[in-house]
C-alpha atoms as a PDB file:
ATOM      1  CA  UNK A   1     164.577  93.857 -77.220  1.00  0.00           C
ATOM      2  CA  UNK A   2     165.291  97.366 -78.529  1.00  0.00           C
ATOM      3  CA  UNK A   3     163.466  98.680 -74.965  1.00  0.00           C
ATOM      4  CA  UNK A   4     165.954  96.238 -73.001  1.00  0.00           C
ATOM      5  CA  UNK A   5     169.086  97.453 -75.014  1.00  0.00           C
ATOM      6  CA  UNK A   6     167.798 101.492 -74.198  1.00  0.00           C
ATOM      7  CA  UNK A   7     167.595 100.638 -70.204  1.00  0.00           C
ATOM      8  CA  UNK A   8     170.788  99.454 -70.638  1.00  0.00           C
ATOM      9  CA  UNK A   9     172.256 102.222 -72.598  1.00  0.00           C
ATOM     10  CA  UNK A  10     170.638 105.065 -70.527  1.00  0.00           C
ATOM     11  CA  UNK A  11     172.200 102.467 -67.332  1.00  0.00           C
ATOM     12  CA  UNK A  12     175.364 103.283 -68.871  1.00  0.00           C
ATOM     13  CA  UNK A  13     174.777 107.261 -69.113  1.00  0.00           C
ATOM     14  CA  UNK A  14     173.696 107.372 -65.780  1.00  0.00           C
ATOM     15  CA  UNK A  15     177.110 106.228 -64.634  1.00  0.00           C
ATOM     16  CA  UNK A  16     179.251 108.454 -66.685  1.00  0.00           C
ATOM     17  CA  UNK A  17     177.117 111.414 -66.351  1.00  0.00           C
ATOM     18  CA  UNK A  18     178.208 111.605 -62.680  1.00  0.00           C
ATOM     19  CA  UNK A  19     181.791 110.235 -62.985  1.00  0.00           C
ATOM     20  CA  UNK A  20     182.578 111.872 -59.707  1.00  0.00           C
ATOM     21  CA  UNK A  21     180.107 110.409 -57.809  1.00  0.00           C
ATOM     22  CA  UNK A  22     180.395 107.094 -59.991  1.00  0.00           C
ATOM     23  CA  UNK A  23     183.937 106.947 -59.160  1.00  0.00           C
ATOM     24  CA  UNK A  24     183.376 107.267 -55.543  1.00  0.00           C
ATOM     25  CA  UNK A  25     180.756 104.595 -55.179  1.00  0.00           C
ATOM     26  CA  UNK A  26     182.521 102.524 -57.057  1.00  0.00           C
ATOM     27  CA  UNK A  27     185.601 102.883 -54.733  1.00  0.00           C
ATOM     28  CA  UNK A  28     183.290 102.256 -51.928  1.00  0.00           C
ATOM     29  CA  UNK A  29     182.230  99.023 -53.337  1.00  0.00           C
ATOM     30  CA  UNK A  30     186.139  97.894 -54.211  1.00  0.00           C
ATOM     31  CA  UNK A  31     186.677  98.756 -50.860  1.00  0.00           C
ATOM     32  CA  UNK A  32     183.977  96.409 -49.025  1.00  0.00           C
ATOM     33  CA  UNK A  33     184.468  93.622 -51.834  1.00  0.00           C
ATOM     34  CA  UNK A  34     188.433  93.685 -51.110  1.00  0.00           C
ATOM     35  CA  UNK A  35     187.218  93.369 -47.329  1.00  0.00           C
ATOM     36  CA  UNK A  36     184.970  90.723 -48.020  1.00  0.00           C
ATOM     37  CA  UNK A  37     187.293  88.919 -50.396  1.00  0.00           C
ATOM     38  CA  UNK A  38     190.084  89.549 -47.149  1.00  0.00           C
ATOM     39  CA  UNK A  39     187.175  87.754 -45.096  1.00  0.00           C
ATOM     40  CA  UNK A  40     187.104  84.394 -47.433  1.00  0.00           C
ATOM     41  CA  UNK A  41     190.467  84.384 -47.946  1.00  0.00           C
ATOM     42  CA  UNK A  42     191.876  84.633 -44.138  1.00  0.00           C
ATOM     43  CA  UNK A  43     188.503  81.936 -43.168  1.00  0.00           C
ATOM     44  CA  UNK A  44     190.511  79.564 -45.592  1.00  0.00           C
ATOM     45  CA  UNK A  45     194.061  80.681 -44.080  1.00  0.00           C
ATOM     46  CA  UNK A  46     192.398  80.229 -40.742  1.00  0.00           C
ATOM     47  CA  UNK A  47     190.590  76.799 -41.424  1.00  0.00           C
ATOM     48  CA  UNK A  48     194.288  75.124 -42.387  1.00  0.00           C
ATOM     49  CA  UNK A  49     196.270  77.096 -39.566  1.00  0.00           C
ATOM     50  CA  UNK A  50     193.644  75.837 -37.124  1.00  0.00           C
ATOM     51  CA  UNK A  51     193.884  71.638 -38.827  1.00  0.00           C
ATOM     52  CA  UNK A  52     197.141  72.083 -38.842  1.00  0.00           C
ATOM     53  CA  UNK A  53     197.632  72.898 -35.155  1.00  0.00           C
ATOM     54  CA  UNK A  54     194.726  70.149 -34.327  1.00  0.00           C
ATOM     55  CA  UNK A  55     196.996  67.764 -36.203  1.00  0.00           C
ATOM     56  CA  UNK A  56     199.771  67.955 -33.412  1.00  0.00           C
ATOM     57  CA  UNK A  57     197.303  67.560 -30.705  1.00  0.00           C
ATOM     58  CA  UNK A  58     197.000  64.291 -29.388  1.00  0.00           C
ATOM     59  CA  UNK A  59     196.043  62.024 -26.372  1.00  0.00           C
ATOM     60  CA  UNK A  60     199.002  59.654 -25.951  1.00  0.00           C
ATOM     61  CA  UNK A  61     198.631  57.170 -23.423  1.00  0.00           C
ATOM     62  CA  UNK A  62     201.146  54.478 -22.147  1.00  0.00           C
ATOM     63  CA  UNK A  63     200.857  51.051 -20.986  1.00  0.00           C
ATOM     64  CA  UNK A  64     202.485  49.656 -18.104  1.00  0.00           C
ATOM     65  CA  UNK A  65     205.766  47.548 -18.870  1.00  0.00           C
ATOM     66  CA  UNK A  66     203.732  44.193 -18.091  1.00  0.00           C
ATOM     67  CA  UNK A  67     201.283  44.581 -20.104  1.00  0.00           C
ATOM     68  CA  UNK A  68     200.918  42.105 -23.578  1.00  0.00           C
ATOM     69  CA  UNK A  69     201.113  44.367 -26.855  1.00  0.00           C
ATOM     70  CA  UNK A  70     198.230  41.966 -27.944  1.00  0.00           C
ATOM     71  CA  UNK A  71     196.111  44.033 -24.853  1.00  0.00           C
ATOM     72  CA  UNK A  72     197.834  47.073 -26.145  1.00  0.00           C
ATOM     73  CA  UNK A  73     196.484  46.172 -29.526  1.00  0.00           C
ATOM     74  CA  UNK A  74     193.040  45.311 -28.412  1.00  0.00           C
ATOM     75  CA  UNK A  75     192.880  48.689 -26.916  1.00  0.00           C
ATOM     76  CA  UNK A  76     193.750  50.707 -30.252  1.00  0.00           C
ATOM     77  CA  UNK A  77     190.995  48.376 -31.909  1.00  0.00           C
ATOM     78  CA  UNK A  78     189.006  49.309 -29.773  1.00  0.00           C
ATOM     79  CA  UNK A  79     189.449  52.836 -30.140  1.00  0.00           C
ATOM     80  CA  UNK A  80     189.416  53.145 -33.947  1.00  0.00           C
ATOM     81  CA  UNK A  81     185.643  52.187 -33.573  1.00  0.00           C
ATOM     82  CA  UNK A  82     184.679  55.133 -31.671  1.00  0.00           C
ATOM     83  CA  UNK A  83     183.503  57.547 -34.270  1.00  0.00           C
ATOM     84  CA  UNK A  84     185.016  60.372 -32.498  1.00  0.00           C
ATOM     85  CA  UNK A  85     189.061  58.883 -33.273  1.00  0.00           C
ATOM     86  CA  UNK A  86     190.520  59.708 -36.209  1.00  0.00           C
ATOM     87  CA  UNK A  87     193.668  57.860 -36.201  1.00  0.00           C
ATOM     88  CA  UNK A  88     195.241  56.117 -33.484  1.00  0.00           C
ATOM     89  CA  UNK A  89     199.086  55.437 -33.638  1.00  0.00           C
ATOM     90  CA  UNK A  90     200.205  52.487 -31.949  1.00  0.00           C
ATOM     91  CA  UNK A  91     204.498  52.670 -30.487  1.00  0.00           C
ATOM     92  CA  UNK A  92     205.750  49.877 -28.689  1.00  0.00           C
ATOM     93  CA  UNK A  93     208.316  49.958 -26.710  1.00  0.00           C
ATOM     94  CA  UNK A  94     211.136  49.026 -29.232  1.00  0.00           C
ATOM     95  CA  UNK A  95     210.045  52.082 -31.700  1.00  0.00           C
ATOM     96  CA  UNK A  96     209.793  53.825 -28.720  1.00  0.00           C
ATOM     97  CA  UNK A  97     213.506  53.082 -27.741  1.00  0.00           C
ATOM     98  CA  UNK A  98     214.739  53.453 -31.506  1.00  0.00           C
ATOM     99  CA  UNK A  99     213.078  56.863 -31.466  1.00  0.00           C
ATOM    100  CA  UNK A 100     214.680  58.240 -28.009  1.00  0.00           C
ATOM    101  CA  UNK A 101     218.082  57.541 -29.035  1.00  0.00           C
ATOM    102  CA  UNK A 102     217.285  59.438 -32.854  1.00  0.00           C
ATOM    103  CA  UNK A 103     216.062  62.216 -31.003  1.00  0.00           C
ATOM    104  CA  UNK A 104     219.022  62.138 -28.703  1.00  0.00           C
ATOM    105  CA  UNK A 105     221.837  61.153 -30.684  1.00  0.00           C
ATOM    106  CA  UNK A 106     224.068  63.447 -30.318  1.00  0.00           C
ATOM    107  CA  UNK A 107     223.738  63.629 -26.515  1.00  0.00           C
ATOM    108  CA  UNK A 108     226.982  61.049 -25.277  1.00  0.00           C
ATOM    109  CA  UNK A 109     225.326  60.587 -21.775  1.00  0.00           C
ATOM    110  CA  UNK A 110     222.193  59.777 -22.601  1.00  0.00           C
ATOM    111  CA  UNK A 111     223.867  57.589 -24.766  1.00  0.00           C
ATOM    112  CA  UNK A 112     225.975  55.921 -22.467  1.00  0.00           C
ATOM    113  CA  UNK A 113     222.987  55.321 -20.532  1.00  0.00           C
ATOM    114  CA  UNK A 114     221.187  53.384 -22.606  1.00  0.00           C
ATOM    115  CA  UNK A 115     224.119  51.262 -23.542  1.00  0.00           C
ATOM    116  CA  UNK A 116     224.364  50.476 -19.389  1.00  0.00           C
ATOM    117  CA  UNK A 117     220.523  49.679 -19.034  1.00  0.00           C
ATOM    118  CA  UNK A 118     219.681  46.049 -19.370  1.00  0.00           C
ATOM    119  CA  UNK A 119     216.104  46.526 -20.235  1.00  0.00           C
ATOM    120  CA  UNK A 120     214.206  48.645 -22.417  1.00  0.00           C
ATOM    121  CA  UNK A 121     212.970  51.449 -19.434  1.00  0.00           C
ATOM    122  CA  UNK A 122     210.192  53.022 -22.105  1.00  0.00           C
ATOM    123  CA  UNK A 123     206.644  52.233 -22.487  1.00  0.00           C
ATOM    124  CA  UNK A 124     204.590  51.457 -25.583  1.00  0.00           C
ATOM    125  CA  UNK A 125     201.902  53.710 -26.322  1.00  0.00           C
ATOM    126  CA  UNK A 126     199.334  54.984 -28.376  1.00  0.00           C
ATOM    127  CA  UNK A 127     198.793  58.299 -29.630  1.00  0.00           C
ATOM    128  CA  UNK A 128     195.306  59.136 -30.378  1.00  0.00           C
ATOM    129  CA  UNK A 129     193.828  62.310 -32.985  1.00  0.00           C
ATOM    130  CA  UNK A 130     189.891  63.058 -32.211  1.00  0.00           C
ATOM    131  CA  UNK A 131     188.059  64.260 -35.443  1.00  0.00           C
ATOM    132  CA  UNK A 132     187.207  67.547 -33.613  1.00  0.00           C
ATOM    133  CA  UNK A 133     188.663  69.622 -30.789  1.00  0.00           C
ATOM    134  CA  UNK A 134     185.637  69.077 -28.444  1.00  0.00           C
ATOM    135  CA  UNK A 135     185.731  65.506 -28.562  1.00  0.00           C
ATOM    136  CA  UNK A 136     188.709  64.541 -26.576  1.00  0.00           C
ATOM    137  CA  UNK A 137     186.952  64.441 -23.595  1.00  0.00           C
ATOM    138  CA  UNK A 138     185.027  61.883 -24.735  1.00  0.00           C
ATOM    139  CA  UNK A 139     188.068  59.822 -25.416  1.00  0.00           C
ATOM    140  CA  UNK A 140     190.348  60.698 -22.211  1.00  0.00           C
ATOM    141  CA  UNK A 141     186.864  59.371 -20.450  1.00  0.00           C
ATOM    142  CA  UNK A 142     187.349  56.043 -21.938  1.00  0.00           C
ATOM    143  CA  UNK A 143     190.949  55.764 -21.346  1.00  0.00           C
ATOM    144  CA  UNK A 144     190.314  56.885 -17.958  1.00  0.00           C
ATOM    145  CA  UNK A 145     188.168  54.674 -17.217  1.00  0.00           C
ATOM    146  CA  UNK A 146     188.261  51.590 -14.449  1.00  0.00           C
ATOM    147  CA  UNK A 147     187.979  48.705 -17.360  1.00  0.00           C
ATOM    148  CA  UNK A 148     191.921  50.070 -18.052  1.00  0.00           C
ATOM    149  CA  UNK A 149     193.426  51.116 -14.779  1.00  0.00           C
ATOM    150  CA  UNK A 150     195.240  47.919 -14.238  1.00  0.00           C
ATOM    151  CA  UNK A 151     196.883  48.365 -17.765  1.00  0.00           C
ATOM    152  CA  UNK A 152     197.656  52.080 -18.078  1.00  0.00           C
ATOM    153  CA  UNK A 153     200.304  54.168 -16.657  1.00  0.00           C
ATOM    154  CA  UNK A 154     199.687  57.552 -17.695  1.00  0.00           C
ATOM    155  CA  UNK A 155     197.887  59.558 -20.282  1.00  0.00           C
ATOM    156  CA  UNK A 156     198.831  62.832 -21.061  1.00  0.00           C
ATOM    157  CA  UNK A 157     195.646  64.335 -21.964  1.00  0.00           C
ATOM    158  CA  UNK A 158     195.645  67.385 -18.844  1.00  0.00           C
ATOM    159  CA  UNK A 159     199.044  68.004 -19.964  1.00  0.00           C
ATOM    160  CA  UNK A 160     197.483  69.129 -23.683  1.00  0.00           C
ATOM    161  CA  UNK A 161     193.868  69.824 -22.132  1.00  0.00           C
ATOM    162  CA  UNK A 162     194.844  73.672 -21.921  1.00  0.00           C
ATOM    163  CA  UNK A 163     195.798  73.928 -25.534  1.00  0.00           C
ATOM    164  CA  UNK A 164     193.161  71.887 -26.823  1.00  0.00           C
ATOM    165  CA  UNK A 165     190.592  74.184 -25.020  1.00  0.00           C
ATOM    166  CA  UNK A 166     192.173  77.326 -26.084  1.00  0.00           C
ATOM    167  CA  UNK A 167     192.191  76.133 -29.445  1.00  0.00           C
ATOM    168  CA  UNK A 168     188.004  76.095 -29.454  1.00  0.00           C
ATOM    169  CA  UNK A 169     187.717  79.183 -28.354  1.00  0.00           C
ATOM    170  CA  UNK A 170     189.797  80.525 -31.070  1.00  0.00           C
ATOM    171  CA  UNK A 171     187.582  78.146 -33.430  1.00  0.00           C
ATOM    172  CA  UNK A 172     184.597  79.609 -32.124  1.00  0.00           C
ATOM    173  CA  UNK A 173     185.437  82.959 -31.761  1.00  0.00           C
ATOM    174  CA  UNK A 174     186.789  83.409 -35.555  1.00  0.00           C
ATOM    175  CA  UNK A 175     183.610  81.679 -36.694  1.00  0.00           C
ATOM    176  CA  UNK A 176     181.623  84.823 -35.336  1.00  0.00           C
ATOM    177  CA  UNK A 177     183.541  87.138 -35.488  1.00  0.00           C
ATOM    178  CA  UNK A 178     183.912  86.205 -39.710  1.00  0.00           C
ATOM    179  CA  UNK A 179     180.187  86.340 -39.601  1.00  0.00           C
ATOM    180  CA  UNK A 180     179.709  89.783 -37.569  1.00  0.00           C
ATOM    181  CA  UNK A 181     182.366  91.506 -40.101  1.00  0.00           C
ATOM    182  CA  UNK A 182     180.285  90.135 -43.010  1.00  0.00           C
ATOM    183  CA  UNK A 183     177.158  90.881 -41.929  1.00  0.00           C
ATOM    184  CA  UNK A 184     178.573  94.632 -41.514  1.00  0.00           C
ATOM    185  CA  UNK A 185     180.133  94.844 -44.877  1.00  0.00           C
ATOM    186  CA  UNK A 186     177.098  94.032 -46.187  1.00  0.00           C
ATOM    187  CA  UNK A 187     174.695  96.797 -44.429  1.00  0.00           C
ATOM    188  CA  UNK A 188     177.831  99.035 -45.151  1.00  0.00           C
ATOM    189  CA  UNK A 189     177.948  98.419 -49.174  1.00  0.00           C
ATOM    190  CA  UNK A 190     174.003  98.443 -49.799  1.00  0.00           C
ATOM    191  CA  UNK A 191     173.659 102.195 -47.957  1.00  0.00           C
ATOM    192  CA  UNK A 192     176.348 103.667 -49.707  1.00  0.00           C
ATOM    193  CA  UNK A 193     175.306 102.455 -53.084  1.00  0.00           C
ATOM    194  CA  UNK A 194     171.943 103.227 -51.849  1.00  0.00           C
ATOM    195  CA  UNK A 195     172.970 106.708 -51.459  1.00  0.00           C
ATOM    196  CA  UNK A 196     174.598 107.353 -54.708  1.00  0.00           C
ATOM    197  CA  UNK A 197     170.987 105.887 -56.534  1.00  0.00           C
ATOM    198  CA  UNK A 198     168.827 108.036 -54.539  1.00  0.00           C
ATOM    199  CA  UNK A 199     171.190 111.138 -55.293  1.00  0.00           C
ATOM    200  CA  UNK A 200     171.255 110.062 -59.041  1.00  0.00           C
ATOM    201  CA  UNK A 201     167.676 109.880 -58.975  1.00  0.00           C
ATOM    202  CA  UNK A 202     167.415 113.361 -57.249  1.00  0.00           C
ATOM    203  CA  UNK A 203     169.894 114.878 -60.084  1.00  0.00           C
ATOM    204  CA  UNK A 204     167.597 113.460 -62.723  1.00  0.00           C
ATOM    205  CA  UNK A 205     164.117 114.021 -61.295  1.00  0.00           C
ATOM    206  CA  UNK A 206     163.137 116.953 -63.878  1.00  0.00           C
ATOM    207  CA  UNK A 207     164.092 114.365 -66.450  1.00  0.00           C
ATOM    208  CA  UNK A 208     161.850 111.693 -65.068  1.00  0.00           C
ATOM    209  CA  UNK A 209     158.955 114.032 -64.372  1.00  0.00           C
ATOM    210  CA  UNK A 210     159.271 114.841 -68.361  1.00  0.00           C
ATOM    211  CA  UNK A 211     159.222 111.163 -69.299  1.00  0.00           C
ATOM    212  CA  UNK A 212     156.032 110.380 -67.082  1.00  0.00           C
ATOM    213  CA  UNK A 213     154.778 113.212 -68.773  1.00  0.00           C
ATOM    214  CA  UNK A 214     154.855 111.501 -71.945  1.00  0.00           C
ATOM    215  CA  UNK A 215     153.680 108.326 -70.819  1.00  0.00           C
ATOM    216  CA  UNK A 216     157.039 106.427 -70.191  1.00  0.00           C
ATOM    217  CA  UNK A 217     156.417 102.846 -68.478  1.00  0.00           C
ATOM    218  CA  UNK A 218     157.725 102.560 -64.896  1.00  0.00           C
ATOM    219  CA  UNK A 219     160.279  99.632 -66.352  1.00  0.00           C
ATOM    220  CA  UNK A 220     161.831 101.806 -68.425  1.00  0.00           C
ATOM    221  CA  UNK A 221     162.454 104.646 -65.924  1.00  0.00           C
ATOM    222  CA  UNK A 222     163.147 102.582 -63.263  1.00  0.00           C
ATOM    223  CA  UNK A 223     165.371 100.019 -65.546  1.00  0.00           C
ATOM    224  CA  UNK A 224     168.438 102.253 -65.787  1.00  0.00           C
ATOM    225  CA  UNK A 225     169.071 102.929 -62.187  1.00  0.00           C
ATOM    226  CA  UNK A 226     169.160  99.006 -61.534  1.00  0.00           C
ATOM    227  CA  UNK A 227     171.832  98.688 -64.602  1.00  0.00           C
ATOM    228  CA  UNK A 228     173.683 101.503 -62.780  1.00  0.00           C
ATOM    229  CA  UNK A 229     173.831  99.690 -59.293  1.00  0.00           C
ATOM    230  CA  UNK A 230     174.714  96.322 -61.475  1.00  0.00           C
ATOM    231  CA  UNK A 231     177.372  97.662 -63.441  1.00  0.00           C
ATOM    232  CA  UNK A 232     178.830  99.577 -59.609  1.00  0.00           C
ATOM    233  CA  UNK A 233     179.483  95.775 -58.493  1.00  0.00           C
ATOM    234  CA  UNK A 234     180.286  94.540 -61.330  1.00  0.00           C
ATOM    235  CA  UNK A 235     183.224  96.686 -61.956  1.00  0.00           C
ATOM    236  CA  UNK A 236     184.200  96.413 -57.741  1.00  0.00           C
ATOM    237  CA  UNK A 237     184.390  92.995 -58.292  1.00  0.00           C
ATOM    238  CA  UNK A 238     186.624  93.234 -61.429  1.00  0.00           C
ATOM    239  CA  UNK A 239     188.757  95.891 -59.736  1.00  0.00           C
ATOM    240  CA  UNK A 240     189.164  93.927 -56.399  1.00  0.00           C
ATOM    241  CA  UNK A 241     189.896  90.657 -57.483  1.00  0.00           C
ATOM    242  CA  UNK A 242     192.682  92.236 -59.444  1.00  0.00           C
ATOM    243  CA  UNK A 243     194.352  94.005 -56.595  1.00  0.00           C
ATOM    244  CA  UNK A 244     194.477  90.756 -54.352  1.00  0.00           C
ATOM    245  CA  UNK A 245     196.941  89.224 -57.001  1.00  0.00           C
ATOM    246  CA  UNK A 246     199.781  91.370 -55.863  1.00  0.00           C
ATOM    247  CA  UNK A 247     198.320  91.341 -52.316  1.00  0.00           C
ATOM    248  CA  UNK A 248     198.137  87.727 -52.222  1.00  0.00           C
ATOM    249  CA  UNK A 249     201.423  86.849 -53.696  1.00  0.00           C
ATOM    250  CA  UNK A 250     203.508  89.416 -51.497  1.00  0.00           C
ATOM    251  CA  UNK A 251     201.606  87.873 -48.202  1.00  0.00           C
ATOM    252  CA  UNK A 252     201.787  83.881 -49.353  1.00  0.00           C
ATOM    253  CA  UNK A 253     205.607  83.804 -48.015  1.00  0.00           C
ATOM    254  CA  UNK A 254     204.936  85.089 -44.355  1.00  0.00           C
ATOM    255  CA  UNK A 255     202.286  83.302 -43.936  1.00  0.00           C
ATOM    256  CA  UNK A 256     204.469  80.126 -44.769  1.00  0.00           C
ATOM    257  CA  UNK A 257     206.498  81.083 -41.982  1.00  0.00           C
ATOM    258  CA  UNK A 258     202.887  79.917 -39.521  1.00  0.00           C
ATOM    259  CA  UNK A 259     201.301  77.187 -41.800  1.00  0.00           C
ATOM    260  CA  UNK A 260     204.199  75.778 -44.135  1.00  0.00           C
ATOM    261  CA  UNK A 261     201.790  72.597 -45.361  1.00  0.00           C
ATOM    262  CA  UNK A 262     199.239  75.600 -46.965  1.00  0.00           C
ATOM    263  CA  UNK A 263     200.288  78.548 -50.043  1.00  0.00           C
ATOM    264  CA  UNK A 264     197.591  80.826 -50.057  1.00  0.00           C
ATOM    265  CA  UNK A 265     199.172  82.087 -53.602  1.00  0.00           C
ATOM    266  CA  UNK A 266     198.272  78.085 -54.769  1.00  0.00           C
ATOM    267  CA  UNK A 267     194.811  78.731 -53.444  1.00  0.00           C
ATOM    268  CA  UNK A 268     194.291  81.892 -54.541  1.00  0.00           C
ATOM    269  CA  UNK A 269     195.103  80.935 -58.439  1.00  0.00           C
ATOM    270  CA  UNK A 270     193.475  77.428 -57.829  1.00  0.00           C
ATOM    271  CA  UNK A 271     190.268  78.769 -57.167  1.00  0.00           C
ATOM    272  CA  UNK A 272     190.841  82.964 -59.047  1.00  0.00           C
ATOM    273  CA  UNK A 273     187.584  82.238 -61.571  1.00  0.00           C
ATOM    274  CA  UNK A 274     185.162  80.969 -58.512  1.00  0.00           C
ATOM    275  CA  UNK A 275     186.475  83.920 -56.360  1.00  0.00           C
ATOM    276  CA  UNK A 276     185.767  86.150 -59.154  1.00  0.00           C
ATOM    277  CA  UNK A 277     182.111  84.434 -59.866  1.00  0.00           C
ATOM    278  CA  UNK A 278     181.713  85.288 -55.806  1.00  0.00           C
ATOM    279  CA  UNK A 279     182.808  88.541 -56.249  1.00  0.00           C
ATOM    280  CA  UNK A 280     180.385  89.455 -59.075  1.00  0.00           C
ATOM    281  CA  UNK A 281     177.604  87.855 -57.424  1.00  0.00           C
ATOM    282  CA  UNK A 282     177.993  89.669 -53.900  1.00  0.00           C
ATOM    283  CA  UNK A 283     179.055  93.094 -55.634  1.00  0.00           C
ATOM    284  CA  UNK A 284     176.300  93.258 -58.237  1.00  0.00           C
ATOM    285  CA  UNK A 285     173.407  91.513 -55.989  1.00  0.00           C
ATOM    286  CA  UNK A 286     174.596  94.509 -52.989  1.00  0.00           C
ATOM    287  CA  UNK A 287     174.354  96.888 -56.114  1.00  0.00           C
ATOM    288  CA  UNK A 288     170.923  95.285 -57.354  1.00  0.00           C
ATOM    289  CA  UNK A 289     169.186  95.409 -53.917  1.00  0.00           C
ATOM    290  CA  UNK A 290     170.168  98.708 -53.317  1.00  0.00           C
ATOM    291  CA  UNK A 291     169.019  99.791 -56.438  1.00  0.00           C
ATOM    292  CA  UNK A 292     165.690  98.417 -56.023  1.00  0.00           C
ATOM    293  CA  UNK A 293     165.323  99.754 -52.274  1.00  0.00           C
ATOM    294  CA  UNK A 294     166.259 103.367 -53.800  1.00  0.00           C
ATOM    295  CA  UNK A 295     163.775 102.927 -56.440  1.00  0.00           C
ATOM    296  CA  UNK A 296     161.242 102.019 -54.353  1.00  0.00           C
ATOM    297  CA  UNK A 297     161.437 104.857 -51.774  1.00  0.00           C
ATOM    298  CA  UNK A 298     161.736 107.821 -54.639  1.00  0.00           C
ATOM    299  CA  UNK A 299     160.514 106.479 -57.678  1.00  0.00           C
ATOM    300  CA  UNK A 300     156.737 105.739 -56.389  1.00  0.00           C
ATOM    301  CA  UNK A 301     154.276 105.132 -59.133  1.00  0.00           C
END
């Protein structure tokens, strides 16, 4: 025990012997921490921008003004089963009506219209939401197909085909390029602290070669060094975590302004103590590793 609490008190030297160096390491690893805690935070952003937009696409088809709602009906049961739909929204013609002249009610000739017609000249419909992006195709198939020519009259799903597209490329392409910027981050924080080890270790080799001399075990030469590379992501993590509470509280109203359902600033202090716990255990496992990797190359037996 006394051994352990020495490792960790010599760890502790070691980073305030070179405070300049310590200082700048440590800023390092704040900076690529704050990056990587930018990366988790805009994938989450991202995530609910993206379900919200998916939300507002649909596939609405409508039915042909002869057609029984009972067949209308049959058709959305039959939909619900496919284990592509998430929710199918059935309008008949009435709600479809009712909602026309809400939307238009301040318009007097469209008004006026109506009020001349003798019939009801809308359709009913139904308004289908896929689970995921890629699997409207899937259902436009379906409603495409010959089984329902004689009953539909039009489904819209070219007209949103475009967006719906675009959409998972956007899915796809933040997915990688979230994973690229992390795997960089990563190589990025493990050389630098790698660097400021192996230049400790440098500084101090007289001192080391003096404690071989004597017979000191490898653990306890090699112990502080891994402290010092702990206790360089340990206090990133602190650091950065604390800077994104300003950060994240000055962005959480323009972001509103895209994705009004989601407050990253309710997130953010939702979830602060398993950020944190992430923090720690990215900073101080980058500062571990490159402790060890140092140690390994200059500190051979």
């Amino acid at each position: 025990m006394i051994t352990i609490w020495r490792i960790i008190k010599y760890g502790f030297q070691n980073l305030l012997r070179n405070k300049w160096l310590s200082i700048s390491t440590v800023s390092i690893m704040i900076l690529t921490l704050v990056v990587f805690e930018g990366v988790v935070l805009f994938n989450v952003f991202s995530t609910n921008a993206i379900e919200a937009v998916k939300d507002k696409v649909d596939i609405s088809v409508y039915f042909r003004s002869n057609v029984a709602e009972d067949d209308v009906l049959n058709v959305k049961q039959i939909l619900e089963s496919f284990d592509e739909v998430k929710e199918v929204e059935y309008v008949s013609r009435d709600e479809a009506l009712k909602r026309f002249k809400e939307n238009h009610a301040g318009d007097e000739v469209i008004t006026q219209t109506l009020e001349e017609l003798d019939s009801n000249p809308l359709l009913a419909s139904l308004n289908v939401r896929a689970l995921e992006l890629s699997q409207y195709d899937a259902i436009a198939s379906y409603l495409s197909s010959a089984s329902l020519n004689g009953m539909v009259e039009k489904v819209t799903y070219a007209q949103n085909e475009l967006v719906i597209k675009r959409l998972e490329s956007i899915v796809g392409g933040l997915n990688t390029a979230i994973l690229v910027l992390t795997l960089f981050l990563a190589f990025l924080s493990v050389m630098v602290t790698f660097n400021t080890i192996s230049l400790a270790i440098f500084s101090n080799k007289e001192q080391i070669a003096i404690m071989r001399i004597i017979g000191a075990d490898n653990k306890f030469i090699r112990g502080p060094y891994i402290i010092e590379g702990f206790m360089y992501g340990v206090v990133g993590a602190v650091i950065s975590i604390m800077l994104y509470i300003p950060i994240v509280s000055a962005a959480t109203p323009a972001l509103a302004n895209f994705v009004p359902s989601f407050s990253l600033e309710e997130y953010f202090n939702n979830n602060i103590g398993y950020l944190l716990m992430y923090q720690l255990f990215v900073g101080a496992g980058l500062g571990v590793l490159s402790s060890v990797v140092a140690i390994r190359r200059y500190l051979k037996s």
